[in-house]
C-alpha atoms as a PDB file:
ATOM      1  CA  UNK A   1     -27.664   2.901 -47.440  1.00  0.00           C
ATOM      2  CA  UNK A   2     -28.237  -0.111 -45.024  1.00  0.00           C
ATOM      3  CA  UNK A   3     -28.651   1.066 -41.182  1.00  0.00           C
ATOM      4  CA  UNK A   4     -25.837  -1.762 -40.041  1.00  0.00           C
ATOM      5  CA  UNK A   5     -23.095  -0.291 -42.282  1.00  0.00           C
ATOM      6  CA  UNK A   6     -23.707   3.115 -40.529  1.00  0.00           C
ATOM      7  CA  UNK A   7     -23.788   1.829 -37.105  1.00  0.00           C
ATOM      8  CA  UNK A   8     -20.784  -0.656 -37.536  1.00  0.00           C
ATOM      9  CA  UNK A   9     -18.396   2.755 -38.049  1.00  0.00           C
ATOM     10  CA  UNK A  10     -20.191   4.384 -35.020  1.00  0.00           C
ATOM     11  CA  UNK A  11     -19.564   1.601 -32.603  1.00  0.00           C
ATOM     12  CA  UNK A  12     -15.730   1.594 -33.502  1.00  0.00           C
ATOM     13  CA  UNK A  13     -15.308   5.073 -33.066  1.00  0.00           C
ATOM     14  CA  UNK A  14     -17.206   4.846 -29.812  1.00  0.00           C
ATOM     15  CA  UNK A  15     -14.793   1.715 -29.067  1.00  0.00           C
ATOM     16  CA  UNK A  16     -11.693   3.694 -29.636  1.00  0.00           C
ATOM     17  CA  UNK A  17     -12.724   6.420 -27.274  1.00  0.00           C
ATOM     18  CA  UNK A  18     -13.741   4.394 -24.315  1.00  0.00           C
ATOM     19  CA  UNK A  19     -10.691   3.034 -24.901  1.00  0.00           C
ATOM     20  CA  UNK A  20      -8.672   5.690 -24.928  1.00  0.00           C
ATOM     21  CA  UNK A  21     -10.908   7.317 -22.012  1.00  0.00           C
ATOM     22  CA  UNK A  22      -9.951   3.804 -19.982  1.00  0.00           C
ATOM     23  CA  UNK A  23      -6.497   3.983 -20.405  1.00  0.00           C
ATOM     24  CA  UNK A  24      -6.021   7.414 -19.134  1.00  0.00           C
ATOM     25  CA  UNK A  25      -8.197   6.938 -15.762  1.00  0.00           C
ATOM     26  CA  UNK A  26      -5.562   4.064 -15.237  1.00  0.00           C
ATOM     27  CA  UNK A  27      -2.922   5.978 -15.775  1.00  0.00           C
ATOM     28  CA  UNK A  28      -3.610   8.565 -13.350  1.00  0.00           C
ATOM     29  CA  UNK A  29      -4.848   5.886 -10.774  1.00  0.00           C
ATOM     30  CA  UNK A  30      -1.596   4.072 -11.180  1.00  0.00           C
ATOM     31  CA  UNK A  31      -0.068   7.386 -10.438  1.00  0.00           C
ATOM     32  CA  UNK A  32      -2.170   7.778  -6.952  1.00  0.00           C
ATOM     33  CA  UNK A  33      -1.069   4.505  -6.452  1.00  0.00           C
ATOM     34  CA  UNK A  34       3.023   5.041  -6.571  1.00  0.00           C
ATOM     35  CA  UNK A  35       2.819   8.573  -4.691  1.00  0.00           C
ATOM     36  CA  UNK A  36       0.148   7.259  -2.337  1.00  0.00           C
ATOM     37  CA  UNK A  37      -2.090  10.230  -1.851  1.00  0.00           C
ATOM     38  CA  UNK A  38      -5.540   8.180  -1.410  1.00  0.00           C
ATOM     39  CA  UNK A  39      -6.448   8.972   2.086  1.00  0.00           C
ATOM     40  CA  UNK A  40      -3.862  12.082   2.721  1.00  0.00           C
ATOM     41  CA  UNK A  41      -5.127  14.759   5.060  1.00  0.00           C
ATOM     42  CA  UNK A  42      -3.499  17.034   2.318  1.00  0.00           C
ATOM     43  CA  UNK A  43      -6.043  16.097  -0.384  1.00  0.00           C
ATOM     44  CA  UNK A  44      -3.532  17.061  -2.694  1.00  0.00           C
ATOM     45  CA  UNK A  45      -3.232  17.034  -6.579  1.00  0.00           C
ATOM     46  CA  UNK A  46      -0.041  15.167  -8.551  1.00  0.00           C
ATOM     47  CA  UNK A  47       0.991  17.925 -10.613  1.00  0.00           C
ATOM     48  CA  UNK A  48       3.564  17.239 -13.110  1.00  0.00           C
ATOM     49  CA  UNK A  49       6.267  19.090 -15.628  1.00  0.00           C
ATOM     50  CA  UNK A  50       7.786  17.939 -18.480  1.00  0.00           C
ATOM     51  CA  UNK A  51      10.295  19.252 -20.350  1.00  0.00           C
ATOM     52  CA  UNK A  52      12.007  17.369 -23.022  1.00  0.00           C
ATOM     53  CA  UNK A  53      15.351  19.312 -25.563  1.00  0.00           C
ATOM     54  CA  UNK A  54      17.702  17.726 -27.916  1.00  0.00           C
ATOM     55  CA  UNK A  55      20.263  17.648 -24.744  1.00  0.00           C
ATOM     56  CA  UNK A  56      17.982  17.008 -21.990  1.00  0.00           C
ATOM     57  CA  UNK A  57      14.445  15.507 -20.951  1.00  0.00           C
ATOM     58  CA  UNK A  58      12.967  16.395 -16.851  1.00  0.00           C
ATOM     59  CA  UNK A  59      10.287  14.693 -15.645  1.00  0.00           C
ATOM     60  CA  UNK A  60       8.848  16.284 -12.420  1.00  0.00           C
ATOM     61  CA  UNK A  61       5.894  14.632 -10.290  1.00  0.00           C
ATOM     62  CA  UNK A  62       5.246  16.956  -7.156  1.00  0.00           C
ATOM     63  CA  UNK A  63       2.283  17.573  -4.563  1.00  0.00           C
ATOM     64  CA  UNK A  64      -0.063  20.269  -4.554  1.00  0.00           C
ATOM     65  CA  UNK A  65      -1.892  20.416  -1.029  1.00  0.00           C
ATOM     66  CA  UNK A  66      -4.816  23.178   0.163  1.00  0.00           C
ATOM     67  CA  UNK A  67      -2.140  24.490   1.776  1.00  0.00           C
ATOM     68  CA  UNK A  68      -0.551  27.325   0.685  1.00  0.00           C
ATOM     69  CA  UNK A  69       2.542  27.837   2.941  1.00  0.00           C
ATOM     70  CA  UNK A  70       3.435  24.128   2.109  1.00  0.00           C
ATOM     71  CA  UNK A  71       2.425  24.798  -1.854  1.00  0.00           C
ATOM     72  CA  UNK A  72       4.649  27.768  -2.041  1.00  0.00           C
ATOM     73  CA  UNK A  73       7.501  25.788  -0.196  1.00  0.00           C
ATOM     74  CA  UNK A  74       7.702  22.936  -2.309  1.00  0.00           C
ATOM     75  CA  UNK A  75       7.049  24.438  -5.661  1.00  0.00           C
ATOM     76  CA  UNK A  76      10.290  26.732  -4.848  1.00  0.00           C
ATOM     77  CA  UNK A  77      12.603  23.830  -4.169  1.00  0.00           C
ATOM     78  CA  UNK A  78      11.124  22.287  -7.746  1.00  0.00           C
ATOM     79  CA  UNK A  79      11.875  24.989  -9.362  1.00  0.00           C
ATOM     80  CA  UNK A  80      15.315  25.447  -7.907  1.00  0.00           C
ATOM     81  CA  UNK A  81      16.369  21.934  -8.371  1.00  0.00           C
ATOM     82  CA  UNK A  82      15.063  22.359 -12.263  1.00  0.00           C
ATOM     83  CA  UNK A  83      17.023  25.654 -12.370  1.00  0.00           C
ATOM     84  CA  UNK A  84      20.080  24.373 -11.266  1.00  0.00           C
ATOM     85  CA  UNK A  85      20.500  21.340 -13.846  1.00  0.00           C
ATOM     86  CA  UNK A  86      19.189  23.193 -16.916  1.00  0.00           C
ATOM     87  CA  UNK A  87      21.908  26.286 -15.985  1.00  0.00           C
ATOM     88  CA  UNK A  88      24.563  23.098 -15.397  1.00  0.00           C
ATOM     89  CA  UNK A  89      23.515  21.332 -18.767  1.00  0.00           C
ATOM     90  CA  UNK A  90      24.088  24.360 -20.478  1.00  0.00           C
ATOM     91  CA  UNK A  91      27.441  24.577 -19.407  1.00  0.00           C
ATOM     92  CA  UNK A  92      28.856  21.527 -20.005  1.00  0.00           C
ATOM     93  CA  UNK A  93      30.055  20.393 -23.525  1.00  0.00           C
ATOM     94  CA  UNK A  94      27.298  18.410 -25.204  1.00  0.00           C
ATOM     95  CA  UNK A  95      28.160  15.072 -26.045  1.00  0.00           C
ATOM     96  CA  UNK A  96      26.173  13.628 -29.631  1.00  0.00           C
ATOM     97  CA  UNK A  97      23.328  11.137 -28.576  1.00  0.00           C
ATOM     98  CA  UNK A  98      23.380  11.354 -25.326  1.00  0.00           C
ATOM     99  CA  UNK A  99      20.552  12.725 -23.312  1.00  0.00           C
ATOM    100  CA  UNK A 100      21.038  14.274 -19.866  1.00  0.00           C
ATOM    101  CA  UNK A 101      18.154  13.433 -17.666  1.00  0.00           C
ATOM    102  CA  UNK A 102      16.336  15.380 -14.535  1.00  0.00           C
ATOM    103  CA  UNK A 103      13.515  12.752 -12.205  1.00  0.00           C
ATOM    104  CA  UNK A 104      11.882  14.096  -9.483  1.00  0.00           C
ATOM    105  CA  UNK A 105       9.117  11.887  -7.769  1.00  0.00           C
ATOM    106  CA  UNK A 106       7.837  11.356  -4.165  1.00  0.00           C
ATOM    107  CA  UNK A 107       6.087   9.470  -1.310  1.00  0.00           C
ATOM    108  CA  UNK A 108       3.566  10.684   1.505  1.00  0.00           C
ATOM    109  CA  UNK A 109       3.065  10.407   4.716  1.00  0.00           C
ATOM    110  CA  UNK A 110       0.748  11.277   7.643  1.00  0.00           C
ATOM    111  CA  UNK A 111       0.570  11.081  11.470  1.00  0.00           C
ATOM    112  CA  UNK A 112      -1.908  12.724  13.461  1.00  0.00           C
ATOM    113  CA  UNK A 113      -2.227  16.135  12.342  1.00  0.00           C
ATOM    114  CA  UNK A 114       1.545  16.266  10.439  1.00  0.00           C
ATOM    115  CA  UNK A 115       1.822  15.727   6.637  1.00  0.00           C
ATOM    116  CA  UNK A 116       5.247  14.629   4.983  1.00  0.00           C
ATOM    117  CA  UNK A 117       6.185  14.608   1.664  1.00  0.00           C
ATOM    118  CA  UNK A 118       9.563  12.774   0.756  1.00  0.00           C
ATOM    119  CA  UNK A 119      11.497  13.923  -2.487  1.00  0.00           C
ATOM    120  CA  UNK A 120      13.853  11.616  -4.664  1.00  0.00           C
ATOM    121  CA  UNK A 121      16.087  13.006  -6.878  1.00  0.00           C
ATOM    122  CA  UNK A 122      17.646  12.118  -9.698  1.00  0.00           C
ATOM    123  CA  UNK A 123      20.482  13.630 -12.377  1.00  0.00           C
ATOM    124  CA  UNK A 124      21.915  12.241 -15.057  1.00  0.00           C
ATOM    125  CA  UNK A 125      24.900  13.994 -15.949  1.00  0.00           C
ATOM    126  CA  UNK A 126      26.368  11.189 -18.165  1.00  0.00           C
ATOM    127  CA  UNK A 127      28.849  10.104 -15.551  1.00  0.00           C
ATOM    128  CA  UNK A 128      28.891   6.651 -13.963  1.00  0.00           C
ATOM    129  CA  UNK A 129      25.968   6.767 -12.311  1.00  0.00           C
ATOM    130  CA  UNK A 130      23.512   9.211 -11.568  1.00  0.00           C
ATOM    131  CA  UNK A 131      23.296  11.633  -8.544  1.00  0.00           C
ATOM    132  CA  UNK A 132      20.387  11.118  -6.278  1.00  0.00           C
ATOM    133  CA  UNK A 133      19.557  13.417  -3.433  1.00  0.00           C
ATOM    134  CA  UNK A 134      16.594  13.115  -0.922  1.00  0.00           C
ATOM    135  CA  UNK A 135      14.586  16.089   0.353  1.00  0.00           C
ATOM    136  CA  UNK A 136      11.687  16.173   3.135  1.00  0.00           C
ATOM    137  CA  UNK A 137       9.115  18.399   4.018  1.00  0.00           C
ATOM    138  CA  UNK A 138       6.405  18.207   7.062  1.00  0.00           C
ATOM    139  CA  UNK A 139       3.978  20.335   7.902  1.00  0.00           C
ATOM    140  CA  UNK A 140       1.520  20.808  11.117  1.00  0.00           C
ATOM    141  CA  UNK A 141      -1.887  21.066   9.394  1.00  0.00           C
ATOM    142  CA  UNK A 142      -3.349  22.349  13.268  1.00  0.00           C
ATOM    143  CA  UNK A 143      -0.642  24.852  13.636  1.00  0.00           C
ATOM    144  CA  UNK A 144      -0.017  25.559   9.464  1.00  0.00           C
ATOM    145  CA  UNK A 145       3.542  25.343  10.191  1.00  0.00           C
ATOM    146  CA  UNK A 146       6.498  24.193   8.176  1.00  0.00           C
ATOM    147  CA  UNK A 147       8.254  21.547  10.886  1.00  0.00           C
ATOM    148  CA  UNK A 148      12.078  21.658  10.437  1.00  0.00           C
ATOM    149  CA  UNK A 149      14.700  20.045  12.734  1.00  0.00           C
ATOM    150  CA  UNK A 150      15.131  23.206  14.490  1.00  0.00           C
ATOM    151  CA  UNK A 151      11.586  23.208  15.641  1.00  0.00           C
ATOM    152  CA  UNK A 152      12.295  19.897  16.873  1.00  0.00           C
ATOM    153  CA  UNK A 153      14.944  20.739  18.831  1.00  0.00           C
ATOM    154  CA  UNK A 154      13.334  23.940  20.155  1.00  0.00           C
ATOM    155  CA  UNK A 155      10.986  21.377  22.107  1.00  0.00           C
ATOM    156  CA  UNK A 156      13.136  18.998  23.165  1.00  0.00           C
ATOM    157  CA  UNK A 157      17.304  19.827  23.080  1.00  0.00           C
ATOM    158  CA  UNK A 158      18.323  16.481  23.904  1.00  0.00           C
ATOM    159  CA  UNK A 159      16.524  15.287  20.833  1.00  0.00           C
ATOM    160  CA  UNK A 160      19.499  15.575  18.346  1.00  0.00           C
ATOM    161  CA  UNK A 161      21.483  13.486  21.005  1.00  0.00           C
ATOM    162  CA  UNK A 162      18.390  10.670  20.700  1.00  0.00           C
ATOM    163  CA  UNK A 163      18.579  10.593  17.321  1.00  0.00           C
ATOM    164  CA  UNK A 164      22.019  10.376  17.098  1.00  0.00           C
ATOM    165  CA  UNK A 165      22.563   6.793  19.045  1.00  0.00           C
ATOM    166  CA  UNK A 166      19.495   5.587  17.894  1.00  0.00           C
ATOM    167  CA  UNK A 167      20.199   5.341  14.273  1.00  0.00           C
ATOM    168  CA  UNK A 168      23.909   4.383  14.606  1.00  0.00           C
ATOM    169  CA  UNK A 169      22.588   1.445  16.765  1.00  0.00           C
ATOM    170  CA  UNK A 170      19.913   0.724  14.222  1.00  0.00           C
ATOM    171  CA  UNK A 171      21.896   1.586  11.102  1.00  0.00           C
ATOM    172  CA  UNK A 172      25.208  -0.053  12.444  1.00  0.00           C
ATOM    173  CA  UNK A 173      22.854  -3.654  12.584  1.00  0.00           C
ATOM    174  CA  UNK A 174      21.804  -3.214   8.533  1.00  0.00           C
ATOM    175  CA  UNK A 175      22.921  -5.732   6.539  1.00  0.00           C
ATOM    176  CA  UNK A 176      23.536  -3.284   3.660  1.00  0.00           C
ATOM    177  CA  UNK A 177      25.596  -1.770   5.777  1.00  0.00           C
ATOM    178  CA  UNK A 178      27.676  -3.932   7.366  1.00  0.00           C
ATOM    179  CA  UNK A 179      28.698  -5.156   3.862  1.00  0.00           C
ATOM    180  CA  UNK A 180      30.247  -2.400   3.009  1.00  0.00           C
ATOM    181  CA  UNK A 181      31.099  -1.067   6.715  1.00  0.00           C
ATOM    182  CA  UNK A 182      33.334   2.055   6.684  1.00  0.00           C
ATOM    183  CA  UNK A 183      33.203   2.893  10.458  1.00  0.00           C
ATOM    184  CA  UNK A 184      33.937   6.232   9.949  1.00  0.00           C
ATOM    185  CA  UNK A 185      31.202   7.226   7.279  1.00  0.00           C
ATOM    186  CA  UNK A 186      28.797   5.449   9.822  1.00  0.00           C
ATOM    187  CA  UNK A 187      30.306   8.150  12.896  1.00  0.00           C
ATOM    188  CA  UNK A 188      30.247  10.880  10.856  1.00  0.00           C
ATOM    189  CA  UNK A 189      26.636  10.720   8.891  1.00  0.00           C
ATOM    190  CA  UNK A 190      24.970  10.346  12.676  1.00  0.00           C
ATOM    191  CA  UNK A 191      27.018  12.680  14.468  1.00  0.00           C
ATOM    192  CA  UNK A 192      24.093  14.581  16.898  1.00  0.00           C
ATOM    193  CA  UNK A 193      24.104  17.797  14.042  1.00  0.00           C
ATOM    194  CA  UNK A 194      21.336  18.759  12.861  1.00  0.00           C
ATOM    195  CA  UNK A 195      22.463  18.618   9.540  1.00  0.00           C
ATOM    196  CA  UNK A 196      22.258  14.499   9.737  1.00  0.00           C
ATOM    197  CA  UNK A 197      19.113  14.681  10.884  1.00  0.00           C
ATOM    198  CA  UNK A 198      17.178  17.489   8.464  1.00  0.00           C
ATOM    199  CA  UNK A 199      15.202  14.811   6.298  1.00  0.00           C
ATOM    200  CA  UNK A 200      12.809  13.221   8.711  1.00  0.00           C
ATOM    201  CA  UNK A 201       8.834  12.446   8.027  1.00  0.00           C
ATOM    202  CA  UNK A 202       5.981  11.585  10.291  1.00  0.00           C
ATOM    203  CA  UNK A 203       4.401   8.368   9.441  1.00  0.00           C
ATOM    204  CA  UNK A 204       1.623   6.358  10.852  1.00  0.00           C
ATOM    205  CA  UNK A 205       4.010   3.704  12.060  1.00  0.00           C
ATOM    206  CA  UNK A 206       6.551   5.951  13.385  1.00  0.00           C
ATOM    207  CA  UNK A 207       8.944   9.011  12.749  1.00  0.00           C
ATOM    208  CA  UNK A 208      11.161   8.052  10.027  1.00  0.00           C
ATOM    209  CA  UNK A 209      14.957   9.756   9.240  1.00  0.00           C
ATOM    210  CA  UNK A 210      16.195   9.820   6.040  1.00  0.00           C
ATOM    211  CA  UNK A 211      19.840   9.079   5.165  1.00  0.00           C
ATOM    212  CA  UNK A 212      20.819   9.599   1.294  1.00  0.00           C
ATOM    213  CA  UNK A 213      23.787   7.837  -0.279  1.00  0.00           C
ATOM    214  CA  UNK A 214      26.990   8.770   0.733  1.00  0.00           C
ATOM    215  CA  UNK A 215      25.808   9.736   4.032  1.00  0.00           C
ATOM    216  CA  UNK A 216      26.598   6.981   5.997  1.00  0.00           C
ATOM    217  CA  UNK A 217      27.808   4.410   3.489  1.00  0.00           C
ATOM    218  CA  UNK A 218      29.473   4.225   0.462  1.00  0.00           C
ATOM    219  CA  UNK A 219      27.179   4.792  -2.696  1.00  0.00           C
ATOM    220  CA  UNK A 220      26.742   1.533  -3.920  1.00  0.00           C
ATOM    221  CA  UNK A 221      25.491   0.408  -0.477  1.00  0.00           C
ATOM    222  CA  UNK A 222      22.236   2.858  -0.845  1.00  0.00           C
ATOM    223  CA  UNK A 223      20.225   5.035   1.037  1.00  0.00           C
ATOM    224  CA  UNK A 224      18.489   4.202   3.992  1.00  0.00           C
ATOM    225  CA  UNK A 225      15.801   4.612   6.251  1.00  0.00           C
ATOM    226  CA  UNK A 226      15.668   4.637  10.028  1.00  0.00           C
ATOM    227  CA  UNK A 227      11.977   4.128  11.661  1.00  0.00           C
ATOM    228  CA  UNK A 228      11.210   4.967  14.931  1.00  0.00           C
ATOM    229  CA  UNK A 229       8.588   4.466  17.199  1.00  0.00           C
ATOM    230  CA  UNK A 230       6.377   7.486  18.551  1.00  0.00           C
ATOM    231  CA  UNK A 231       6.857   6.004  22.267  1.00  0.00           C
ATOM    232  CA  UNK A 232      10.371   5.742  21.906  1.00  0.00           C
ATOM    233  CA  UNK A 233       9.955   9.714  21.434  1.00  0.00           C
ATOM    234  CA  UNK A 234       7.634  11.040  24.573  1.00  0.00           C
ATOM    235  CA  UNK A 235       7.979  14.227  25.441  1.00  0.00           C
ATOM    236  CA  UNK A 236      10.506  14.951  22.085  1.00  0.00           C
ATOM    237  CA  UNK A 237       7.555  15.098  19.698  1.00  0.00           C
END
């Protein structure tokens, strides 16, 4: 048999697994690239779960650190927020063709020696639109401490009253908002209780406080984000 006829074969086959090889490594860099884990003092791994049944598909992205504390913290929530929607799929009356859906993805963040990891949720129950929910998580890699709200507050009591006018000034000025202003909502979601101000995250360009729709504007206007600056926080942080 002629030697080129053997090798022609070869180099396909070796073709088609570079290829395939190549197209992976993207994937997963792509991945690093929308959940932004590069340079995270975390070092963490993207794990991921997948689920998919005639009634429902879930589609889970979440952070594994070198932390356990913070590993065993978030994998709990994940597995309570997948927990609840396959028990409340199973309850509701199935409807032909249509698939009931379960996202979970999230973003980092870092600031000195705090990690954050910032949850978006999203459930499809067939209705008119979707139900999204955002959950937050920090953690003091020095002190290997989860950081909630009440920590906050247990170093500086005045805090909740900081945050408070700061993001009803801030929010009140958002063009989102204003478009849809319902004075009222805006009071309410920024009220100095903690419970307005439980989804925070450091970041490298300031502590940032996470409103999720409905909060402090109707759904259609959106979630939103207030940033502030570490020095408008001395002595609170």
């Amino acid at each position: 048999m002629n030697r080129k006829y053997v090798i022609i074969p070869f180099l396909f086959f070796a073709f088609l697994i570079g290829t395939y090889l190549a197209s992976t490594v993207e994937s997963v860099e792509n991945v690093k690239e929308v959940f932004n884990v590069y340079d995270l003092k975390a070092n963490c791994n993207i794990k991921e779960i997948t689920e998919s049944k005639d009634s429902y598909d879930i589609k889970v992205y979440y952070p594994e650190t070198k932390y356990s504390d913070l590993n065993t913290k978030i994998k709990k929530n994940i597995d309570e927020v997948i927990n609840y929607f396959v028990n409340e799929i199973d309850g509701i009356e199935k409807v032909e063709n249509v698939k009931y859906k379960l996202e979970i993805r999230f973003d980092s963040y870092e600031y000195e020696s705090y990690i954050s990891f910032v949850f978006e949720i999203f459930e499809d129950y067939g209705g008119a639109h979707p139900i999204t929910n955002i959950w937050t998580i920090s953690y003091d890699t020095k002190s290997n401490q989860i950081i909630k709200i009440d920590n906050l507050i247990e170093k500086n009591e005045n805090i909740l009253n900081f945050l408070s006018e700061y993001s009803f000034e801030n929010l009140r000025e958002n063009k989102d908002i204003q478009e849809n202003y319902i004075e009222e909502m805006l009071i309410s979601g920024t009220k100095p209780l903690k419970e307005n101000f439980k989804y925070f995250a450091f970041a490298k360009d300031g502590f940032k406080v996470f409103f999720p729709r409905y909060s402090v504007a109707p759904y259609s206007s959106g979630s939103f984000i207030v940033n502030i600056p570490y020095d408008k926080l001395k002595g609170m942080i």
